[in-house]
Protein backbone atom coordinates (compact mmCIF):
# COMPACT_ATOMS: atom_id res chain seq x y z
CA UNK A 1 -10.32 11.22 41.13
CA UNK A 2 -7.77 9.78 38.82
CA UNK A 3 -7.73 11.25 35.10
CA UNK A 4 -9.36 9.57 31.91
CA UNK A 5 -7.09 8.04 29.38
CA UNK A 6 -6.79 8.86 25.97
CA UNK A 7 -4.40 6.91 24.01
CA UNK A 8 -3.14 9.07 21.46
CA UNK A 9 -1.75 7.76 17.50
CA UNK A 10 1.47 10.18 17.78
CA UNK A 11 3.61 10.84 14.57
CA UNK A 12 5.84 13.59 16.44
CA UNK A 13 4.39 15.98 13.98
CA UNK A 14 2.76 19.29 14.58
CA UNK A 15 -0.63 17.82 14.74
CA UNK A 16 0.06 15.52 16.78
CA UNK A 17 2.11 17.49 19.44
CA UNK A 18 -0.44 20.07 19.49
CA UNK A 19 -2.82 17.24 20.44
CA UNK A 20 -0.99 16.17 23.44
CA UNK A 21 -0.65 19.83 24.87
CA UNK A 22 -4.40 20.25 24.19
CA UNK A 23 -5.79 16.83 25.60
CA UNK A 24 -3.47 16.81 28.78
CA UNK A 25 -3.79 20.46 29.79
CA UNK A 26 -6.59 21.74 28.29
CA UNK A 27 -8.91 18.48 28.42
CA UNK A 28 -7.52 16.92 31.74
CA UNK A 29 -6.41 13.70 30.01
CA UNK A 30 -3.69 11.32 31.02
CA UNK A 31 -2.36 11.33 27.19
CA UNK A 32 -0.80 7.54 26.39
CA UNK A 33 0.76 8.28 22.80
CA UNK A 34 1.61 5.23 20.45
CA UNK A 35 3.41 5.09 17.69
CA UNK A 36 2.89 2.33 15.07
CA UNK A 37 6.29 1.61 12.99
CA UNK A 38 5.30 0.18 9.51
CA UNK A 39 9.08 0.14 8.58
CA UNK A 40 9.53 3.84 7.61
CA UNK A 41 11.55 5.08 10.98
CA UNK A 42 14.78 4.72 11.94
CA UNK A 43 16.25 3.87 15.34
CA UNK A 44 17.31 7.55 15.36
CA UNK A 45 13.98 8.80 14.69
CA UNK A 46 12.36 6.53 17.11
CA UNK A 47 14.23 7.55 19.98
CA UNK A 48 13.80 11.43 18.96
CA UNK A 49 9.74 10.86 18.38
CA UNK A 50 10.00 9.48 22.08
CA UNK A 51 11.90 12.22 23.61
CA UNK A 52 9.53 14.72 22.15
CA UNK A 53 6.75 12.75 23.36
CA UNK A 54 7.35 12.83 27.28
CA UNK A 55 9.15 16.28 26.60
CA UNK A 56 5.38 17.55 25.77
CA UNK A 57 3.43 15.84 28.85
CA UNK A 58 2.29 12.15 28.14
CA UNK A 59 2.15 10.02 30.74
CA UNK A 60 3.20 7.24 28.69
CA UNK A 61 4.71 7.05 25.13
CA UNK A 62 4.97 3.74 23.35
CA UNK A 63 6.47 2.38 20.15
CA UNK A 64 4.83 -0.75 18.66
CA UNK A 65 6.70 -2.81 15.94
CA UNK A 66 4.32 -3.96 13.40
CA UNK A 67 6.64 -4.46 10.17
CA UNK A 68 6.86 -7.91 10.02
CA UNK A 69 2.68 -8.00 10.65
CA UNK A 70 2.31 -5.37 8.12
CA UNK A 71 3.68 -7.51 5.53
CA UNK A 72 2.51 -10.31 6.71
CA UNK A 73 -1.49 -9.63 7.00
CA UNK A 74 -1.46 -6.73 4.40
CA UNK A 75 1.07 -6.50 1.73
CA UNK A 76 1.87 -10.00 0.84
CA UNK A 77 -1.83 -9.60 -0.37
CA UNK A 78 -1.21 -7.00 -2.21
CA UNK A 79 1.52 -8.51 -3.88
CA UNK A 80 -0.50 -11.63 -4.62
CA UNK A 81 -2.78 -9.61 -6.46
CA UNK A 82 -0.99 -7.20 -7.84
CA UNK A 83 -2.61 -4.56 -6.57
CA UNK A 84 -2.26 -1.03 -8.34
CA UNK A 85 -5.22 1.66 -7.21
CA UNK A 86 -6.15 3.24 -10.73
CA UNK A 87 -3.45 0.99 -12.27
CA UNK A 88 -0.89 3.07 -10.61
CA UNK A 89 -0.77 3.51 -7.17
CA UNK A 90 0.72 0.28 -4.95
CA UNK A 91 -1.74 1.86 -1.83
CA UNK A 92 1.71 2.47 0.07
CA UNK A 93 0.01 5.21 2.49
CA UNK A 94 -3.40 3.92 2.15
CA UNK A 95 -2.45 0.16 3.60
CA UNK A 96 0.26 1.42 5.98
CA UNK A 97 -2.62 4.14 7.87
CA UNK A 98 -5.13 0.95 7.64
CA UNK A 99 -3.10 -0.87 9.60
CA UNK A 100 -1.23 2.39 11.75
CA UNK A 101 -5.19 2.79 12.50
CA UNK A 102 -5.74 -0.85 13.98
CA UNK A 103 -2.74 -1.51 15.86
CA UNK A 104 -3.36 1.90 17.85
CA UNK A 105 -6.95 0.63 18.51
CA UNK A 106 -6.13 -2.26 19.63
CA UNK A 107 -3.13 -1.12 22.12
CA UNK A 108 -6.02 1.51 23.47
CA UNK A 109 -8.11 -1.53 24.00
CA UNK A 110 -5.61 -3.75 25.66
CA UNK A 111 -4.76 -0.77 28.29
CA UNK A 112 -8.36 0.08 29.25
CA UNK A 113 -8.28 3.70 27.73
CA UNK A 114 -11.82 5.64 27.84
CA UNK A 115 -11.40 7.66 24.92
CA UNK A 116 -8.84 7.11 21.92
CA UNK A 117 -7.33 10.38 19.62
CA UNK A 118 -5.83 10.98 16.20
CA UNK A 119 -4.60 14.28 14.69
CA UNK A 120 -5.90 14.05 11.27
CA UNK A 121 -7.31 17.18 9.58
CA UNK A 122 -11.42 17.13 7.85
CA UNK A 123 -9.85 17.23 4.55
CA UNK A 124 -8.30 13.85 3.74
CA UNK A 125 -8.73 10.09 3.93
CA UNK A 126 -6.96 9.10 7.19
CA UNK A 127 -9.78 11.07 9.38
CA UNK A 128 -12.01 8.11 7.61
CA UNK A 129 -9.67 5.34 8.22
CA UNK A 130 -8.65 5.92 11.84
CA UNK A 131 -12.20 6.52 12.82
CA UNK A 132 -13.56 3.47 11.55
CA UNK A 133 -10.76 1.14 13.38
CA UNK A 134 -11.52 2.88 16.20
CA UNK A 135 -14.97 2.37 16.25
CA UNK A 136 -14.60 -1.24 15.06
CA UNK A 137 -12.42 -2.24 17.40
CA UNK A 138 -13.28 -0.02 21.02
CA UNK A 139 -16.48 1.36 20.21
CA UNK A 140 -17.33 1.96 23.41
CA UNK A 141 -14.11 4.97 23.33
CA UNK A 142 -14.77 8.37 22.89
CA UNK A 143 -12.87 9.23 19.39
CA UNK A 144 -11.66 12.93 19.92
CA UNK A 145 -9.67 14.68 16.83
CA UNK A 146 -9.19 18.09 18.10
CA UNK A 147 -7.71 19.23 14.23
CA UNK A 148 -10.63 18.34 13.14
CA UNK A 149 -12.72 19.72 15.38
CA UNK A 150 -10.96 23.38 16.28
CA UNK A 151 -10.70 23.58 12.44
CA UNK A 152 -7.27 25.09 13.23
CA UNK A 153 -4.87 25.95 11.20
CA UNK A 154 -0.97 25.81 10.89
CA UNK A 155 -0.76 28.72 12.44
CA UNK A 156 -2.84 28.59 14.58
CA UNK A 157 -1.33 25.52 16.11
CA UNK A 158 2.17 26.90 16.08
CA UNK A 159 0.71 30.14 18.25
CA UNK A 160 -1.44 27.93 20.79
CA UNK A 161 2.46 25.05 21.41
CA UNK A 162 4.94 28.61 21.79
CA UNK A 163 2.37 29.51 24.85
CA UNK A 164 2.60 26.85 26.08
CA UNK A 165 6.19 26.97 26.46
CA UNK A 166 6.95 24.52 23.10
CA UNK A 167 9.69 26.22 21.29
CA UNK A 168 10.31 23.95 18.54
CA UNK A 169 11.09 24.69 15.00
CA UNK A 170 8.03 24.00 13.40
CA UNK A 171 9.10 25.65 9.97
CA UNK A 172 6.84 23.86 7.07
CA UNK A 173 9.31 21.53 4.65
CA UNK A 174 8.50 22.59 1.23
CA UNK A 175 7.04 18.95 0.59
CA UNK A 176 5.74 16.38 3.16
CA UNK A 177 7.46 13.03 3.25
CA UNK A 178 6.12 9.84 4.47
CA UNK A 179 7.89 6.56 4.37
CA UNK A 180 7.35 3.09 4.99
CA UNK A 181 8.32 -0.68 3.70
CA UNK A 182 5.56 -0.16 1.36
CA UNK A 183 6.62 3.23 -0.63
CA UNK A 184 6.90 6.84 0.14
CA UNK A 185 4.84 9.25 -0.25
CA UNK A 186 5.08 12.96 -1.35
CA UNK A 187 2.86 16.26 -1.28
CA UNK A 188 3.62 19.61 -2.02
CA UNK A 189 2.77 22.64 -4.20
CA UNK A 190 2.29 20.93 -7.31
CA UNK A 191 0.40 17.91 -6.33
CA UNK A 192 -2.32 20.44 -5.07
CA UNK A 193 -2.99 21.32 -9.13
CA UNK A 194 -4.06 19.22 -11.63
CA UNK A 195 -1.21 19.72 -14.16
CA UNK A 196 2.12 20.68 -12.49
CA UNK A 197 4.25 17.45 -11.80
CA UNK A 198 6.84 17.41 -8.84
CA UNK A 199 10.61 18.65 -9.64
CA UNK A 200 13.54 16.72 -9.12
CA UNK A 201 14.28 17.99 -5.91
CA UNK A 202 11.03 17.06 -4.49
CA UNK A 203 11.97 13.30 -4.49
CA UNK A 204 13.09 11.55 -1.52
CA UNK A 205 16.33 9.60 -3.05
CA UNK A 206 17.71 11.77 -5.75
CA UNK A 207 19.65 9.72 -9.15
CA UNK A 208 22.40 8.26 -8.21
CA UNK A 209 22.71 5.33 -10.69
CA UNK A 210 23.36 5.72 -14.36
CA UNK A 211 25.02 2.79 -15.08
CA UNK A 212 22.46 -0.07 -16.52
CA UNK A 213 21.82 -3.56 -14.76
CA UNK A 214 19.75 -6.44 -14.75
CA UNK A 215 18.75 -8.61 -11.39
CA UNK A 216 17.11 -11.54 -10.61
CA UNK A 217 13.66 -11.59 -8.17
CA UNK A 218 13.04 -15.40 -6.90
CA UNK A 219 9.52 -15.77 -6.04
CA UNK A 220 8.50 -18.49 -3.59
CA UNK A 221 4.98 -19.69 -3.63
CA UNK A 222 4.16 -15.46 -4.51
CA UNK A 223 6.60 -14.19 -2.28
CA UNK A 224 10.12 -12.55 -3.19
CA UNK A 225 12.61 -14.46 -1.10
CA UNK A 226 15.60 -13.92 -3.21
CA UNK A 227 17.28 -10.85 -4.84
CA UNK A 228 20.54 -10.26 -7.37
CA UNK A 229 21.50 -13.65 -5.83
CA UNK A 230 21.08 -12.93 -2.64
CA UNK A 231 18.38 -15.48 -0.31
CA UNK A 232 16.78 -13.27 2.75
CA UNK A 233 14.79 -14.97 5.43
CA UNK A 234 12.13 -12.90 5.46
CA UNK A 235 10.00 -10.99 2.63
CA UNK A 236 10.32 -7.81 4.74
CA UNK A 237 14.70 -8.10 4.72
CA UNK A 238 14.22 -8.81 0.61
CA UNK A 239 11.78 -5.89 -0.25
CA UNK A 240 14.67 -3.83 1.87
CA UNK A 241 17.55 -4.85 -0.53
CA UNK A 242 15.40 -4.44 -3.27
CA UNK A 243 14.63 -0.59 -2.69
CA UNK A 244 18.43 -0.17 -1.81
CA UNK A 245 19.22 -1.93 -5.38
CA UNK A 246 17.13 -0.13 -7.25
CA UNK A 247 15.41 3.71 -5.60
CA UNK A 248 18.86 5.33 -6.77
CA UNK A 249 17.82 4.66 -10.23
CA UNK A 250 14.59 7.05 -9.56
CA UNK A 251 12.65 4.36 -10.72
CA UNK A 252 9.22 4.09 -9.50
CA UNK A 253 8.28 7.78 -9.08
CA UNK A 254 4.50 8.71 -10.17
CA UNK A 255 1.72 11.10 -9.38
CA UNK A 256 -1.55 8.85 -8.32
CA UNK A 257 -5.02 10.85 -8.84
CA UNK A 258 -7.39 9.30 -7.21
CA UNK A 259 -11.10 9.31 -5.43
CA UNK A 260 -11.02 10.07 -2.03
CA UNK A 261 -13.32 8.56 0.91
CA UNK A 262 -14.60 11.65 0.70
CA UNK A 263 -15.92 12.24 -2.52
CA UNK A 264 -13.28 14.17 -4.09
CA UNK A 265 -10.34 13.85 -6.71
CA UNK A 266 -7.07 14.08 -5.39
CA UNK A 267 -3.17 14.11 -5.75
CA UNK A 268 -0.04 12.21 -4.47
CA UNK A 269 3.35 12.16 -5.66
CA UNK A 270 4.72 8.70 -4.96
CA UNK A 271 8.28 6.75 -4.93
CA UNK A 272 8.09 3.44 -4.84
CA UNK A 273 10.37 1.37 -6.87
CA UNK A 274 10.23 -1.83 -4.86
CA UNK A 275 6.92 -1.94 -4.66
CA UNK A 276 6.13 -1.17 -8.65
CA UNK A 277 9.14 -3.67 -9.72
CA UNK A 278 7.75 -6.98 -7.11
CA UNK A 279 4.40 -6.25 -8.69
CA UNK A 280 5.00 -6.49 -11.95
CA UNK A 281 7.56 -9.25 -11.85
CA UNK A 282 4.81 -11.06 -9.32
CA UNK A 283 2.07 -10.42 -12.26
CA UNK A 284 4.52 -11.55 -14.85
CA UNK A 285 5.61 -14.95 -13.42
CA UNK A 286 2.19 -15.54 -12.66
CA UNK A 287 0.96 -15.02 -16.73
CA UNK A 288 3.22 -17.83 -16.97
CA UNK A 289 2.07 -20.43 -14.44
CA UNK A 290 -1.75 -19.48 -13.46
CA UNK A 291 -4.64 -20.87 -15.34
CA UNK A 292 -6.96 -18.11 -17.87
CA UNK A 293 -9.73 -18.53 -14.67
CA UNK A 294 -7.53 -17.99 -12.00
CA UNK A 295 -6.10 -14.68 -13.59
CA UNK A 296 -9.41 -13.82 -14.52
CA UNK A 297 -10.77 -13.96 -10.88
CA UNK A 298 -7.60 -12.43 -9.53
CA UNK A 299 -8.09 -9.65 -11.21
CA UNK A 300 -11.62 -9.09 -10.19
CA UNK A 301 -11.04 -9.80 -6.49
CA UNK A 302 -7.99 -8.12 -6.32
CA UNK A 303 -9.28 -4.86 -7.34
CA UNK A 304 -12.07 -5.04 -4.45
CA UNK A 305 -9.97 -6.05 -1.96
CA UNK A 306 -7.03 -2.92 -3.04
CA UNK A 307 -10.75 -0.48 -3.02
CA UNK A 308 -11.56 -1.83 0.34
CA UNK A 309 -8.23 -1.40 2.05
CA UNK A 310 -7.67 1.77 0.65
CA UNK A 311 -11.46 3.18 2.10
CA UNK A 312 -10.29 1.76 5.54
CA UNK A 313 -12.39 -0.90 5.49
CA UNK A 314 -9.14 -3.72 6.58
CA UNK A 315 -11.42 -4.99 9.07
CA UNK A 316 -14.65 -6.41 6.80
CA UNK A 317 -14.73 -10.36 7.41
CA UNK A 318 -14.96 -10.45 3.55
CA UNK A 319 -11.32 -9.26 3.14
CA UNK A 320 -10.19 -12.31 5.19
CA UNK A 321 -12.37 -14.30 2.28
CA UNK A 322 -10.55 -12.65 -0.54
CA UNK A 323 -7.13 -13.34 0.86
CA UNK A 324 -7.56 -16.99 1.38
CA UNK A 325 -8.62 -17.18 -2.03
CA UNK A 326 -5.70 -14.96 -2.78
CA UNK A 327 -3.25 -17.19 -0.61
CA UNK A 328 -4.40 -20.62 -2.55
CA UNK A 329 -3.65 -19.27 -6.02
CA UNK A 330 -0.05 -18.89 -5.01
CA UNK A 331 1.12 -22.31 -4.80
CA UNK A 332 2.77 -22.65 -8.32
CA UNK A 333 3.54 -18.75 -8.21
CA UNK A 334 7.89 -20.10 -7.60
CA UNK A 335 10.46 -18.82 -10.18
CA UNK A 336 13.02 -16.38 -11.09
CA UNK A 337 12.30 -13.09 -12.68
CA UNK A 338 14.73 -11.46 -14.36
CA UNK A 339 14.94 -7.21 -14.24
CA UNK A 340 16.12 -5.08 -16.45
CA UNK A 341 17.07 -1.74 -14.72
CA UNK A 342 17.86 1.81 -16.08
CA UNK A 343 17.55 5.42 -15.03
CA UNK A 344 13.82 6.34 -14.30
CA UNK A 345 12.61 3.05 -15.91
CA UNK A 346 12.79 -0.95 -15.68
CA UNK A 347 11.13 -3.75 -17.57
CA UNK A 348 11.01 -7.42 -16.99
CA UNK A 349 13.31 -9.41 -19.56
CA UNK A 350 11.44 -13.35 -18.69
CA UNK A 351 11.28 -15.65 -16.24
CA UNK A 352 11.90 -19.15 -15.50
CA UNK A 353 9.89 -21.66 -13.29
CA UNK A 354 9.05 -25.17 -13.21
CA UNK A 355 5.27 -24.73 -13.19
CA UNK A 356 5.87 -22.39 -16.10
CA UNK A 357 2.86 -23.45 -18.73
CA UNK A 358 4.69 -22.13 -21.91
CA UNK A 359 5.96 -26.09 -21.85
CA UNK A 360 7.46 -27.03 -25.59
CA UNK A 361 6.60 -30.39 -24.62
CA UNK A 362 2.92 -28.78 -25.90
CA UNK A 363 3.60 -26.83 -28.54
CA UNK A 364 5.15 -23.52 -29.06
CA UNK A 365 2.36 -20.39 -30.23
CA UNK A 366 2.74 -20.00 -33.35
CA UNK A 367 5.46 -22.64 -34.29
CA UNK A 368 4.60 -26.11 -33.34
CA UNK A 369 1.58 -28.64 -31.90
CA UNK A 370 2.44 -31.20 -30.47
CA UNK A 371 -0.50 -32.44 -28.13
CA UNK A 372 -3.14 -32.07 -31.00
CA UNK A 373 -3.80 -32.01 -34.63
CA UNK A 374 -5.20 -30.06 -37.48
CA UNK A 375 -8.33 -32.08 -37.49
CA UNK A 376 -8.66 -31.56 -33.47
CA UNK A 377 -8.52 -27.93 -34.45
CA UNK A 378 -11.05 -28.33 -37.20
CA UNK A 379 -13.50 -30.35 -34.71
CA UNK A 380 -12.77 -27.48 -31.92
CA UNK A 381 -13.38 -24.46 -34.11
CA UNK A 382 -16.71 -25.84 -35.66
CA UNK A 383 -18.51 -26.28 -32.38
CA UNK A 384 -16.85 -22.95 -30.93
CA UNK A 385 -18.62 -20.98 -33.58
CA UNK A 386 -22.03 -23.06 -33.82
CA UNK A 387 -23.69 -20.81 -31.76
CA UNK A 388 -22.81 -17.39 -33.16
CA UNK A 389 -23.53 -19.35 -36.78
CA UNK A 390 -26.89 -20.13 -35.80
CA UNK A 391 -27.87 -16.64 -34.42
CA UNK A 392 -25.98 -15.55 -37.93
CA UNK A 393 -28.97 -17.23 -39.74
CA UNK A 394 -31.45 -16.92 -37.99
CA UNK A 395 -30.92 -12.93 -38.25
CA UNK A 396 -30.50 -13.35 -41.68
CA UNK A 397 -33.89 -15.31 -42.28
CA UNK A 398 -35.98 -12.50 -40.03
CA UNK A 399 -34.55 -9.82 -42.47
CA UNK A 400 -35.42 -11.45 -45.54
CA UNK A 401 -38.74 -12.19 -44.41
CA UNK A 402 -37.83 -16.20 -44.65
């Protein structure tokens, strides 16, 4: 009788290796591992995660590129709504383990596996995230998370891998790293509390740039296609050069607090300096060339849409909704944003567009009209404030018994 399959999302990772040895030996498995490249390996790392892989017992190990369809179907949404969990956090894990989550599903589907794995512990969001595309997707899949399940611990895990012959170094790094096209995130000692903040050595790129400088974002219908004068072919390739220009300034380092999927508060140290600067240059151009309604229905929709990616829910048909109406808000959303770059900070200096509504051919605020008069004004005003003068006196009659 030939063995189930179990198609396994495999990081390399402790968790994950432990997984394989206890699904294929312990389980009777035929362990297919897949690992879903959001843009935060290298070729180097790739080829080592691999080795590992068949070096612990899968039958298969495979390594799907999804970078370009990350961007495309997740974070160019982001971007066109400026997305910031808590007004802070640019969802860098939260969207890439969405999507991580998906791909693997749908890879499990596509080979005919009977049951489909993940090593995620019971205490954090991606347990939520990976089961739900999983059930989405191949519901009819056994889900097995053995971490989960064993309620095992580090230790644990390292004891049951050196049995089985697994002599790795699995010393714990002081802080846990995880990258991707989208931002990095860290955890360690301090993010645990609620008042320490992460030291200077905790940070992936350390200061390297002291020297001031200012660059220039260009912005094609809401996406950055152009940076410090430099025209990329794809989003993806100018987000890149962005982070290169501007993560050895240690800008866009934070701590994000948040409410988990599981109903409590929580910690992450972030760095993400592309992602910080394209959003608030994005947001800035568009304050310049969107309509009062349109950035007032951004802002509502766009906070739904960041609350329902980051509780895993990528895959509700009312997402899809949200980011057409997301997509058609972009069309005059073309210009150049100027950035102003220091040590640990940045601000945007202006911008310049053709769709740009600050138009002196108007008027300028507080200097000039020039498509109306005083007596429009006059006109304007009194029927703006009829209503609230009416309830005025009418309030004032009931008091005084009128």
């Amino acid at each position: 009788m030939s063995q189930p399959k179990v198609v396994l999302a495999f990081s390399g990772g402790l968790d994950t290796s432990f997984c394989v040895k206890y699904l294929a030996e312990d389980k009777g498995y035929e362990v297919y591992s897949v690992l879903v490249d959001t843009g935060g390996f290298s070729e180097e790392d790739l080829k080592t995660i691999e080795a590992n892989a068949y070096a612990l017992g899968v039958k298969s190990h495979a390594t799907i590129s999804k970078t370009a369809d990350y961007y495309n179907d997740c974070i160019k949404y982001l971007i066109f709504g400026n997305v910031l969990k808590n007004n802070t956090y640019p969802l860098s894990v939260s969207a890439e383990r969405v999507f991580q989550a998906v791909a693997v599903a749908e890879y499990a589907k596509e080979i005919g596996a009977t049951a489909i794995a993940h090593g995620s512990t019971g205490a954090g969001n991606d347990q939520v995230r990976f089961d739900m595309a999983f059930r989405i997707i191949i519901p009819e899949a056994e889900i097995i998370t053995p971490i989960r399940d064993l309620k095992l611990s580090r230790e644990a895990e390292i004891e049951y891998l050196t049995k089985k012959g697994v002599g790795r170094e699995w010393a714990k790094a002081a802080y846990s790293i995880n990258k991707g096209l989208w931002g990095t995130s860290v955890g360690g000692k301090e993010t645990l509390t609620s008042e320490k903040y992460l030291p200077e050595e905790a940070w992936p790129t350390q200061v390297s740039k002291t020297e001031p400088e200012t660059i220039t974002l260009e912005f094609v219908e809401g996406e950055l296609k152009g940076v410090a004068g430099e025209t990329f072919e794809t989003s993806v390739q100018a987000i890149q050069k962005l982070a290169a220009i501007t993560q050895p300034f240690g800008i866009g380092r934070d701590i994000h607090v948040g409410d988990t999927i599981i109903g409590i508060k929580g910690r992450v140290g972030f760095e993400a300096a592309a992602p910080l600067i394209i959003i608030k240059a994005h947001h800035t151009l568009e304050k310049h060339v969107l309509s009062e309604q349109q950035l007032y229905w951004k802002d509502q929709l766009s906070n739904t849409y960041g609350t329902l990616l980051h509780k895993g829910q990528f895959t509700e048909p009312v997402m899809r909704n949200i980011e057409a109406f997301l997509a058609d808000t972009q069309s005059h959303v073309t210009g150049k944003v100027h950035v102003y770059l220091a040590p640990y900070r940045f601000y945007v200096e202006g911008i310049e567009s053709p769709f740009d509504l600050m138009s002196s051919k108007f008027g300028s605020y507080g200097e000039m009209n020039n498509a109306w008069t005083g007596d429009d004004v006059r006109g304007f005003s009194k029927v703006a404030s009829n209503q609230v003068m009416i309830y005025q006196k009418v309030s004032e009659s009931v008091q005084n018994n009128e």
